[in-house]
C-alpha atoms as a PDB file:
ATOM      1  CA  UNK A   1       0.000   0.000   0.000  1.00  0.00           C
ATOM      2  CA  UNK A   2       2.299   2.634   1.167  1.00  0.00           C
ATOM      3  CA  UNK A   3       6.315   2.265   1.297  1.00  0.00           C
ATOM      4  CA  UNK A   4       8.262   4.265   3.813  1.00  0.00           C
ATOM      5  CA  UNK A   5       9.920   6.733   1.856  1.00  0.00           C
ATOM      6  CA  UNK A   6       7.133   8.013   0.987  1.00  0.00           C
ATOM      7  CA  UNK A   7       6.207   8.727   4.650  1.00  0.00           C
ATOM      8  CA  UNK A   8       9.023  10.047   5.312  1.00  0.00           C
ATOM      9  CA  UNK A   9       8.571  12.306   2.131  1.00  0.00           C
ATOM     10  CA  UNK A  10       5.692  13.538   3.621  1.00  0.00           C
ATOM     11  CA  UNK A  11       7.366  14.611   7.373  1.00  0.00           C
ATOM     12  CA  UNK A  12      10.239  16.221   5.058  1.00  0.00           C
ATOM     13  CA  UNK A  13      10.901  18.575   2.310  1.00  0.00           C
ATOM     14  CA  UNK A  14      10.134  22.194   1.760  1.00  0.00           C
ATOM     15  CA  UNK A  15       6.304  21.125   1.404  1.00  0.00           C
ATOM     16  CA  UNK A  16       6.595  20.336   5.195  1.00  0.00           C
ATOM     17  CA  UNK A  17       8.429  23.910   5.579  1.00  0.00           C
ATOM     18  CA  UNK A  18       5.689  25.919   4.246  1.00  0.00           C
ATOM     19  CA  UNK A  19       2.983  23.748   6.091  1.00  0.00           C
ATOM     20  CA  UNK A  20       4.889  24.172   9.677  1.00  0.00           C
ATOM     21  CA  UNK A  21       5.354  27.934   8.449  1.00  0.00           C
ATOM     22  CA  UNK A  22       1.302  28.621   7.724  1.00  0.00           C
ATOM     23  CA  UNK A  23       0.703  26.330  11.036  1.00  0.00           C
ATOM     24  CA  UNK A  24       2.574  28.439  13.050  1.00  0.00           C
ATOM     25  CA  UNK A  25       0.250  31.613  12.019  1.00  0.00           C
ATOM     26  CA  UNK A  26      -2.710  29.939  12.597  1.00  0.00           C
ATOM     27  CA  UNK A  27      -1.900  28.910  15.859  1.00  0.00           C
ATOM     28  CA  UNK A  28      -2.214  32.501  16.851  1.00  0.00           C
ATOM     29  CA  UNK A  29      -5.542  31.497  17.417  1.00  0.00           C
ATOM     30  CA  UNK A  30      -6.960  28.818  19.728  1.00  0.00           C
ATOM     31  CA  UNK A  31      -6.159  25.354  18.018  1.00  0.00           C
ATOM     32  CA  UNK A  32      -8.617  22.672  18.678  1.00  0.00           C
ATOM     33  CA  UNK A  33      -7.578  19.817  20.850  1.00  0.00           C
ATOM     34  CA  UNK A  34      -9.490  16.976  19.341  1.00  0.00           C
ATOM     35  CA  UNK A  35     -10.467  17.018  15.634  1.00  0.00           C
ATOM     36  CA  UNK A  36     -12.912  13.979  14.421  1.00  0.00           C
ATOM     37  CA  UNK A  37     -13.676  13.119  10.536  1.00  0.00           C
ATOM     38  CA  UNK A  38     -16.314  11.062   8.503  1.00  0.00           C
ATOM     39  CA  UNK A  39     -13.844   9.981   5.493  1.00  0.00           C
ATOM     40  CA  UNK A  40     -17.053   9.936   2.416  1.00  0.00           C
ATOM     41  CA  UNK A  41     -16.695   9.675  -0.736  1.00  0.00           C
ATOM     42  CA  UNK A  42     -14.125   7.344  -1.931  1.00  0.00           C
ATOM     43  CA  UNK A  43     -16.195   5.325  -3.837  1.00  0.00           C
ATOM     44  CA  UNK A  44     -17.606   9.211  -5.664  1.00  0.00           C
ATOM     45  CA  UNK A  45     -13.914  10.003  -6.221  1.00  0.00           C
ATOM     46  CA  UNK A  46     -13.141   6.311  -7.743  1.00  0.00           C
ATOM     47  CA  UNK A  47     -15.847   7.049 -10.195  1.00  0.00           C
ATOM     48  CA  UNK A  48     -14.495  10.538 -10.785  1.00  0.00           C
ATOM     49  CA  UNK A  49     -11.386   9.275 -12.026  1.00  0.00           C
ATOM     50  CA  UNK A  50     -12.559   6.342 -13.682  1.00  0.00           C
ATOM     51  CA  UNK A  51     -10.420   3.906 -11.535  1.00  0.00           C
ATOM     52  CA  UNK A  52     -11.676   0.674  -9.506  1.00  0.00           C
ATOM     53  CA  UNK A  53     -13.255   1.127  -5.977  1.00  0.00           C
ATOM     54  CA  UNK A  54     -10.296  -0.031  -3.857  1.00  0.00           C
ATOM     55  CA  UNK A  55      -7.629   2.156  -5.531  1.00  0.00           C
ATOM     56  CA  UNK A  56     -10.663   4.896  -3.969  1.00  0.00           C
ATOM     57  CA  UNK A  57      -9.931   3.649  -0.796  1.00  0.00           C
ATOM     58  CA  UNK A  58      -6.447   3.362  -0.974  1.00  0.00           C
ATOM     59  CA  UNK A  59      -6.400   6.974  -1.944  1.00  0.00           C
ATOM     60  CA  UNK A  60      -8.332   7.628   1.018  1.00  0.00           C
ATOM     61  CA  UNK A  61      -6.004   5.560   3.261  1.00  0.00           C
ATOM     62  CA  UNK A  62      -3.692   8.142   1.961  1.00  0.00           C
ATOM     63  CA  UNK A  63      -5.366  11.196   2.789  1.00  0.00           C
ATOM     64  CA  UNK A  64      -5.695  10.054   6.601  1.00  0.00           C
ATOM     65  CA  UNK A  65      -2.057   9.287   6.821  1.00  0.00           C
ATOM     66  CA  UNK A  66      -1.926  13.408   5.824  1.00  0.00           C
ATOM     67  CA  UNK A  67      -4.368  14.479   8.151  1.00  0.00           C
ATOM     68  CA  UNK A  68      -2.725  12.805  10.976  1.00  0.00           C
ATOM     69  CA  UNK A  69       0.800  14.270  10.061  1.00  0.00           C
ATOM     70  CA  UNK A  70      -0.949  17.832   9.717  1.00  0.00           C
ATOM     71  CA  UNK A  71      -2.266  17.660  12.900  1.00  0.00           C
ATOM     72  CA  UNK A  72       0.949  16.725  14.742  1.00  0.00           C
ATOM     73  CA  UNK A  73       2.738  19.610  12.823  1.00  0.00           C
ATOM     74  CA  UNK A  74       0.107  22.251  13.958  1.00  0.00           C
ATOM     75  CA  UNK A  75      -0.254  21.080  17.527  1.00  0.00           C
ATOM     76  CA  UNK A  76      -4.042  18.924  17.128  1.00  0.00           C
ATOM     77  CA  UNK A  77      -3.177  15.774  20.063  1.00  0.00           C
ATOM     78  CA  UNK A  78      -6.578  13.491  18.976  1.00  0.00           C
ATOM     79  CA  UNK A  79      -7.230  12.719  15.807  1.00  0.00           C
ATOM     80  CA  UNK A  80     -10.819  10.205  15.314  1.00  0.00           C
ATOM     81  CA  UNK A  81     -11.512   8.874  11.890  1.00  0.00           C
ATOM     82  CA  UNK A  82     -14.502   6.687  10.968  1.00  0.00           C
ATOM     83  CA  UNK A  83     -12.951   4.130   9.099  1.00  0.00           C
ATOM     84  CA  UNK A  84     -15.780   1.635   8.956  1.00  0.00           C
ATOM     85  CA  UNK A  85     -19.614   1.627  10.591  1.00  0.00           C
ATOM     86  CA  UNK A  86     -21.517  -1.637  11.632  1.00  0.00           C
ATOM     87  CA  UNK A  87     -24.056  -0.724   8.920  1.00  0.00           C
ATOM     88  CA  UNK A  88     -21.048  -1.072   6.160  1.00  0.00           C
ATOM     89  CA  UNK A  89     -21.315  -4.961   6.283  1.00  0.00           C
ATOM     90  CA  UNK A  90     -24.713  -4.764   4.027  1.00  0.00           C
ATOM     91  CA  UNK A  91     -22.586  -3.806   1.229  1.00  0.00           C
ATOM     92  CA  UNK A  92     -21.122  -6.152  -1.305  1.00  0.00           C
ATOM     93  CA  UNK A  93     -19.329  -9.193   0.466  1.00  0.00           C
ATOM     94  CA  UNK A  94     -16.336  -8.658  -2.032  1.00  0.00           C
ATOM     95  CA  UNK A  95     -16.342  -5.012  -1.029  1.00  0.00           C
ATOM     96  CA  UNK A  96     -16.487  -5.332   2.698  1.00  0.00           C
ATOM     97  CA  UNK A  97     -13.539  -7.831   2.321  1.00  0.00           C
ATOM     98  CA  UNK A  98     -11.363  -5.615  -0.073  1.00  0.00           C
ATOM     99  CA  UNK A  99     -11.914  -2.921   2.810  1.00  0.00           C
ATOM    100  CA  UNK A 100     -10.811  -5.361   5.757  1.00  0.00           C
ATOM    101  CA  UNK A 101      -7.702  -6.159   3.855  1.00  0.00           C
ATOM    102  CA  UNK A 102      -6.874  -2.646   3.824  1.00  0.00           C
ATOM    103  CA  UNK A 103      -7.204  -2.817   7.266  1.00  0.00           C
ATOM    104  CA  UNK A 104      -4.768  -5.681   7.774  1.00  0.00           C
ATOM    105  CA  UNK A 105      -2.272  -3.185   5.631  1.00  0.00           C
ATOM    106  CA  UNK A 106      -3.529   0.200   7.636  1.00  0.00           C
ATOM    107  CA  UNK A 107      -2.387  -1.653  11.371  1.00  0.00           C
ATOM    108  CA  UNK A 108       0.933  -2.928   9.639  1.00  0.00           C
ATOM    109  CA  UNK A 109       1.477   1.169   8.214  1.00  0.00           C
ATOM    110  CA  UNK A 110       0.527   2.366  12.179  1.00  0.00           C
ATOM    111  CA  UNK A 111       2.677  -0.071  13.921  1.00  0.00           C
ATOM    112  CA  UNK A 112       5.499   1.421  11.800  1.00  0.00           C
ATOM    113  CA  UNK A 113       4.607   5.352  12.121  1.00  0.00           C
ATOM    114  CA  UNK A 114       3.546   4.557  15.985  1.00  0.00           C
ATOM    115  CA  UNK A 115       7.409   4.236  16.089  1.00  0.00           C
ATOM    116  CA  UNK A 116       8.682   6.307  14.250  1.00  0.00           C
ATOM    117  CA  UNK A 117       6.517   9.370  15.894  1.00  0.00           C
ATOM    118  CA  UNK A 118       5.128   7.893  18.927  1.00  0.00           C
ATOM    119  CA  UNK A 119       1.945   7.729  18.273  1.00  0.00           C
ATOM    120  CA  UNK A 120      -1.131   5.890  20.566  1.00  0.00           C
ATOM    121  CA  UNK A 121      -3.592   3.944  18.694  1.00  0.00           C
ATOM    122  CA  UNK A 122      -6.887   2.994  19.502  1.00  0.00           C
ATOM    123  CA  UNK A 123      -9.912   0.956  17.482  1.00  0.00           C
ATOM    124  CA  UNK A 124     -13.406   1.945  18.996  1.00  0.00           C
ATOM    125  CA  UNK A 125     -16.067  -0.448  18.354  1.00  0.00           C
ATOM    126  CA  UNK A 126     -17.070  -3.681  18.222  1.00  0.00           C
ATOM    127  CA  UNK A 127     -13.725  -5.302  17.196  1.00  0.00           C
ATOM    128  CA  UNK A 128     -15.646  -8.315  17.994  1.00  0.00           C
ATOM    129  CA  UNK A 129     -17.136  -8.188  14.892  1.00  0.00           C
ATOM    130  CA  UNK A 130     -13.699  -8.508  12.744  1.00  0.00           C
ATOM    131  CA  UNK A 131     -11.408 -11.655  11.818  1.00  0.00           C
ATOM    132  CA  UNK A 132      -9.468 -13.053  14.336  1.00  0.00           C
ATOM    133  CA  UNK A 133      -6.247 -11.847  12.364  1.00  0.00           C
ATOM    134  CA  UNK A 134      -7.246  -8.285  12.620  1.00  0.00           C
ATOM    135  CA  UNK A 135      -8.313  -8.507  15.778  1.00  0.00           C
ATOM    136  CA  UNK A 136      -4.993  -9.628  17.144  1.00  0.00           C
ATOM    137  CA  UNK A 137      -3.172  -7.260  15.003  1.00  0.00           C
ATOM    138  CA  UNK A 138      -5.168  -4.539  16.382  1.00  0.00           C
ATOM    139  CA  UNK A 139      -5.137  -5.395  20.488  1.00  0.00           C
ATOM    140  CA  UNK A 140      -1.324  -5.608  19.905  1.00  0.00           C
ATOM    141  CA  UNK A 141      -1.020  -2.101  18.386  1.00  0.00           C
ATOM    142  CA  UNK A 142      -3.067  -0.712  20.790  1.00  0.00           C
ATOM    143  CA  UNK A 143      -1.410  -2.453  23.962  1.00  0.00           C
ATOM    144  CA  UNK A 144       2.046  -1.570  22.602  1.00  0.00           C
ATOM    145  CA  UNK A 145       1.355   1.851  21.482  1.00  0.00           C
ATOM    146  CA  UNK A 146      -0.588   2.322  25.098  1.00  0.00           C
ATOM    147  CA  UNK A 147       2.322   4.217  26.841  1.00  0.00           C
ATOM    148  CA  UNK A 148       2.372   6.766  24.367  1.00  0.00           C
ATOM    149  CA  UNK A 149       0.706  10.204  24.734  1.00  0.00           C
ATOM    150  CA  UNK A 150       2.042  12.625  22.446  1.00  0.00           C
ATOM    151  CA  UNK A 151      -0.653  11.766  20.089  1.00  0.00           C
ATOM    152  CA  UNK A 152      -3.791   9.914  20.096  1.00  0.00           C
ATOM    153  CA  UNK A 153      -5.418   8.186  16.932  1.00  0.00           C
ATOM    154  CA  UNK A 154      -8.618   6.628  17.493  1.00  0.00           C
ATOM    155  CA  UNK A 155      -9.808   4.473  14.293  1.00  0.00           C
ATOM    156  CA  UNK A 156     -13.938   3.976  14.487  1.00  0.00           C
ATOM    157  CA  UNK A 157     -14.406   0.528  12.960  1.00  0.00           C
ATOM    158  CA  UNK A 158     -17.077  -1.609  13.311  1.00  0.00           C
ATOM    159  CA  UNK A 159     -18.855   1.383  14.925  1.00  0.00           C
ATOM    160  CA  UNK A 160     -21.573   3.069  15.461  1.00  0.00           C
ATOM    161  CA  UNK A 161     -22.765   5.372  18.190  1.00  0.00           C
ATOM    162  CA  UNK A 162     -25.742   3.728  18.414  1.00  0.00           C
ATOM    163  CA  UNK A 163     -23.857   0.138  19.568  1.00  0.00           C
ATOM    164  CA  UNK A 164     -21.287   2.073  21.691  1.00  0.00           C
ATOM    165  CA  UNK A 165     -23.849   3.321  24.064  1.00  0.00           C
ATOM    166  CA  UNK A 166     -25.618   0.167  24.312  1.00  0.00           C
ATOM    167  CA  UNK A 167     -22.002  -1.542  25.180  1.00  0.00           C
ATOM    168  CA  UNK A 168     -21.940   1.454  27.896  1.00  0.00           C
ATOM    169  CA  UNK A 169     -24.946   0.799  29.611  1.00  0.00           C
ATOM    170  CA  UNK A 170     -24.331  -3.054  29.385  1.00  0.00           C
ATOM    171  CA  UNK A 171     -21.171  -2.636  31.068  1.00  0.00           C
ATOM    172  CA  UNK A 172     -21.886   0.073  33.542  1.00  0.00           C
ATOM    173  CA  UNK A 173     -25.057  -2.304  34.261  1.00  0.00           C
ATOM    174  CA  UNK A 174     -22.524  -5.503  34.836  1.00  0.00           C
ATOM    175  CA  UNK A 175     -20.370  -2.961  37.368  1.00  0.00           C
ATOM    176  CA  UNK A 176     -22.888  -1.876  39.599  1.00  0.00           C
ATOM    177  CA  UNK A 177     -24.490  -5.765  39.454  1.00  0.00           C
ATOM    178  CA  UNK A 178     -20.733  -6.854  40.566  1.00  0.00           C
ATOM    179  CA  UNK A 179     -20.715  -4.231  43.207  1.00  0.00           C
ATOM    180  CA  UNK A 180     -23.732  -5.239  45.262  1.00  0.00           C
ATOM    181  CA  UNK A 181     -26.035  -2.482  44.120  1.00  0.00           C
ATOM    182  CA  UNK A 182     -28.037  -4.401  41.753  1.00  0.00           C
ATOM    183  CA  UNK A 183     -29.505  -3.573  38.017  1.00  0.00           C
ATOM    184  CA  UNK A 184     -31.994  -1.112  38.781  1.00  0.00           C
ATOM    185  CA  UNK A 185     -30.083   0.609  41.613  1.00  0.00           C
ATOM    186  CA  UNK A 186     -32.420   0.075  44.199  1.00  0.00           C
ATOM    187  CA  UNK A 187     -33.422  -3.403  44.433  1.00  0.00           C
ATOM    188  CA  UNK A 188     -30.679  -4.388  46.980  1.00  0.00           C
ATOM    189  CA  UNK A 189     -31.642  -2.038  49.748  1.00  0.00           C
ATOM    190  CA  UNK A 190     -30.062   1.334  47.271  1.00  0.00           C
ATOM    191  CA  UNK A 191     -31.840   4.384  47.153  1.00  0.00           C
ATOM    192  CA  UNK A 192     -32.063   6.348  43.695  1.00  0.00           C
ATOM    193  CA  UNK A 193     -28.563   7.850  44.397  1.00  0.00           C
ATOM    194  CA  UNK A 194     -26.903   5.058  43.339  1.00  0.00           C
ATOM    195  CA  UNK A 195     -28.322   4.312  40.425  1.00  0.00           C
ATOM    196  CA  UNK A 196     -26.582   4.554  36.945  1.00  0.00           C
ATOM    197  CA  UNK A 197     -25.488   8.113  36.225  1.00  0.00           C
ATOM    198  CA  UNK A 198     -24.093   9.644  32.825  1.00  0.00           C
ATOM    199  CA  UNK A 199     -20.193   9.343  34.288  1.00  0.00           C
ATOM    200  CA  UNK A 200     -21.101   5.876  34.762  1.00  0.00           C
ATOM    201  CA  UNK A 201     -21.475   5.301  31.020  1.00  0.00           C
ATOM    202  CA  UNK A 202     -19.036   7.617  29.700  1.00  0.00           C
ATOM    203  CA  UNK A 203     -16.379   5.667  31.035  1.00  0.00           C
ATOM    204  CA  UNK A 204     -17.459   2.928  29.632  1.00  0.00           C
ATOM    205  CA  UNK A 205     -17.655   4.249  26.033  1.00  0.00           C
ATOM    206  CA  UNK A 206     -15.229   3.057  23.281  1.00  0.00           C
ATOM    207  CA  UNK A 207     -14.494   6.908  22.884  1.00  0.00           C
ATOM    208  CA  UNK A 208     -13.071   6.791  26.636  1.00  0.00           C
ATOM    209  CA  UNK A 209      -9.627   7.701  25.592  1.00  0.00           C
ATOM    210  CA  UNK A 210     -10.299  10.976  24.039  1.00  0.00           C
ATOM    211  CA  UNK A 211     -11.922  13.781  24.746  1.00  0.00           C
ATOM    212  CA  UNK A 212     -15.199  15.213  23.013  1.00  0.00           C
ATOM    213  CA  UNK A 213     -14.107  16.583  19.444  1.00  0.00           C
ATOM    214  CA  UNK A 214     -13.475  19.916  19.355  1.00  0.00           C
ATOM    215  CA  UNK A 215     -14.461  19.978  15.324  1.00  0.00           C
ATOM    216  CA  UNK A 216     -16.217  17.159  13.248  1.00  0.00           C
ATOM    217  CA  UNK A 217     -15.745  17.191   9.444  1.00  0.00           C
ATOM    218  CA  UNK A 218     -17.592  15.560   6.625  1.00  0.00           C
ATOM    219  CA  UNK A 219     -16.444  15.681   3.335  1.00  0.00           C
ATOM    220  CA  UNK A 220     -18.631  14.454   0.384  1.00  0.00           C
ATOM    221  CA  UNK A 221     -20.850  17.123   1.016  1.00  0.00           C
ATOM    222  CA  UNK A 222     -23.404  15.360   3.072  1.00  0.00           C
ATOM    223  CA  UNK A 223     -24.860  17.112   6.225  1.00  0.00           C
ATOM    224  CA  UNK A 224     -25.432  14.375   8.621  1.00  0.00           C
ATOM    225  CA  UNK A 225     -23.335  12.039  11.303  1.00  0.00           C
ATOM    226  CA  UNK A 226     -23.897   8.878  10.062  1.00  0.00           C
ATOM    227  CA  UNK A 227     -24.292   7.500  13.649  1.00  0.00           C
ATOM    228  CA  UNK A 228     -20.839   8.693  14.404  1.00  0.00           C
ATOM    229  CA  UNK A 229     -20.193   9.972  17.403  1.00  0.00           C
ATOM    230  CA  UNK A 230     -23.530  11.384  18.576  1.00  0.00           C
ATOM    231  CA  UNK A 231     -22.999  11.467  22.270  1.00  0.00           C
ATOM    232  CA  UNK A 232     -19.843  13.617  21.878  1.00  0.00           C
ATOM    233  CA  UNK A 233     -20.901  15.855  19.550  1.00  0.00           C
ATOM    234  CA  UNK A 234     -23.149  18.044  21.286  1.00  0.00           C
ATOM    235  CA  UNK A 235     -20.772  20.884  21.702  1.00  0.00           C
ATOM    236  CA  UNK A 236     -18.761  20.618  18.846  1.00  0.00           C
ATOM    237  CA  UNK A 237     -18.175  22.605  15.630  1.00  0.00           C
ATOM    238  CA  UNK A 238     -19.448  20.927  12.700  1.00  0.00           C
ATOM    239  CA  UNK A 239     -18.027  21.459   9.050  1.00  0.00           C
ATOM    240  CA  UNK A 240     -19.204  19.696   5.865  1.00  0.00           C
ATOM    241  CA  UNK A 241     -17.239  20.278   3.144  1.00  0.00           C
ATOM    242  CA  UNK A 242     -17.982  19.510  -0.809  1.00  0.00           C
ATOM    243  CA  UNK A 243     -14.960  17.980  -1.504  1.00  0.00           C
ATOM    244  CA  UNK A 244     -14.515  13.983  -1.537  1.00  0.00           C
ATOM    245  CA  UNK A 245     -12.572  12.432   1.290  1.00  0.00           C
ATOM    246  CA  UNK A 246      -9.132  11.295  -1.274  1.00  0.00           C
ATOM    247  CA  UNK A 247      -9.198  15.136  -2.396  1.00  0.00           C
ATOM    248  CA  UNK A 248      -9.327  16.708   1.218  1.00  0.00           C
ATOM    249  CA  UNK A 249      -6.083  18.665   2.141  1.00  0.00           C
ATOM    250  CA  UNK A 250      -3.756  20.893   3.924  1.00  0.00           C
ATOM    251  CA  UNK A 251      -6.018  24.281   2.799  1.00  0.00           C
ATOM    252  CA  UNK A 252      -9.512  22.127   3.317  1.00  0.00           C
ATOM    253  CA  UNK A 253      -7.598  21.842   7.076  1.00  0.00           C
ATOM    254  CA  UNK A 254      -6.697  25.509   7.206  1.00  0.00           C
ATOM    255  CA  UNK A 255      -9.965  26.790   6.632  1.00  0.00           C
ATOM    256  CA  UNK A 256     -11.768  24.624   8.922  1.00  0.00           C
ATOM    257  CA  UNK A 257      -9.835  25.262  11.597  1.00  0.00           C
ATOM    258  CA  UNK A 258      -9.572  29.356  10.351  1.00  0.00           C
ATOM    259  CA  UNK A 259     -13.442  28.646  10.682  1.00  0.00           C
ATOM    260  CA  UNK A 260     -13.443  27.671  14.079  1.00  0.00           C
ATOM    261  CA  UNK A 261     -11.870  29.953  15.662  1.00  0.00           C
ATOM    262  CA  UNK A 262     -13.838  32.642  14.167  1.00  0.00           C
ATOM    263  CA  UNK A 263     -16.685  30.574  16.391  1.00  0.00           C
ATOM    264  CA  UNK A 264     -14.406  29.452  19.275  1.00  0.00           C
ATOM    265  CA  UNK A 265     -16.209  31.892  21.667  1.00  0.00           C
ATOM    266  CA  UNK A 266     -19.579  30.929  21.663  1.00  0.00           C
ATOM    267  CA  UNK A 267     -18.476  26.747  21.600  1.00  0.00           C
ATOM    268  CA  UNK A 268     -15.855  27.694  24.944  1.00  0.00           C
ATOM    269  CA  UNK A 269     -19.423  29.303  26.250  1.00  0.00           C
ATOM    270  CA  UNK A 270     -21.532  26.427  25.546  1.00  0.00           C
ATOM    271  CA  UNK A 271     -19.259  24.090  26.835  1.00  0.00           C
ATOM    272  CA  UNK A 272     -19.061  25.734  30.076  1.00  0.00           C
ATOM    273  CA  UNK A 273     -23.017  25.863  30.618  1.00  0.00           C
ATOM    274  CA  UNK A 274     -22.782  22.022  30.562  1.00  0.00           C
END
């Protein structure tokens, strides 16, 4: 998929001179902590230039790996991409399985820039839902990228915000049960105080490790969330922009986050009233 030197092409060169140079302007302004994307429209840019579906992705594959280098040069520590939701599996069998190999190839291309620029991964979802293989590969990025804290990349797969609060309430439901409080709360003795309350479940969300996003994209042009981070979103500024995912770059960055700051005000206002 992707060979080193062109990685390292991308850290390097006088591209990543002007980049650091325009970053360093806009972080005159407040720079958001926690950016969050919903990659659409690789299968629209495929069709655009008249190539197969998976070269699409692969192209999109590509434009995450700039997005996460873009946000380490201008100071962005958590980085969320929605790589695949639950709902995905009613496409084409040969489809879904071209996309799952690119996974394989995506956790072999982290393990190596987790290295290189000590970087955390994290998969939030269901990962109960994908192969064995990937599953392994994954729980062993994650638990030997889990010391680092410079950066944070959370890959959604197998997601949707829908399952992640059910897994939340299951789980916070399984603590108190352990504890000696009971399901309902009150049904050992408990009064209504120690029943499940919204801390409860939001430490038992896949999205634990990272804080609520700060800005949530959408390229393809579509205004809606997809099921994609829901809960966390309340506060948060949201940008949809025309452009396909393959196509989205340093400038589409630049004027999102130019955009948000224009609005960082009234979101540091909001988020205080909560």
């Amino acid at each position: 998929m992707f060979r080193e030197d062109i990685i390292i092409h991308i850290f390097s060169g006088w591209r990543s001179f002007l980049r650091k140079c325009l970053f360093r302007v806009l972080r005159v302004g407040p720079i958001p902590s926690h950016i969050a994307v919903i990659m659409d429209g690789n299968r629209r840019y495929a069709k655009k230039k008249k190539i197969d579906d998976m070269t699409g992705y692969d192209a999109g594959a590509l434009a995450l790996l700039h997005l996460i280098i873009y946000c380490m040069e201008l100071g962005v520590k958590y980085v969320t991409a929605y790589a695949f939701s639950i709902d995905n599996f009613r496409r084409h069998p040969e489809e879904v399985q071209k996309i799952m190999d690119l996974t394989m190839e995506s956790v072999m291309l982290l393990t190596w820039i987790s290295k290189l620029r000590s970087v955390r991964v994290h998969f939030a979802g269901n990962l109960q839902l994908l192969s064995a293989d990937i599953q392994d590969a994954a729980k062993r990025l994650m638990e030997s990228t889990a010391g680092y804290n410079n950066f944070v990349l959370t890959i959604c797969i197998c997601y949707t915000c829908s399952d992640e609060i059910l897994h939340a309430v299951e789980e916070s439901c399984k603590e108190k049960w352990d504890d000696g409080i009971g399901i309902m709360g009150y049904d050992k003795g408990n009064d209504y105080e120690r029943l499940i309350k919204v801390v409860d479940i939001e430490k038992h969300m896949y999205m634990a490790t990272a804080p609520d996003p700060d800005i949530l994209i959408r390229t393809g042009g579509e205004y809606r969330l997809s099921n994609f981070l829901v809960w966390q979103s309340s506060c948060c500024h949201l940008s949809s922009l025309g452009t396909v995912w393959p196509e989205f770059g340093v400038f589409h960055l630049v004027w999102v986050v130019l955009d948000f700051q224009q609005n960082y005000r009234y979101f540091a206002k909001k988020k205080l009233q909560l």
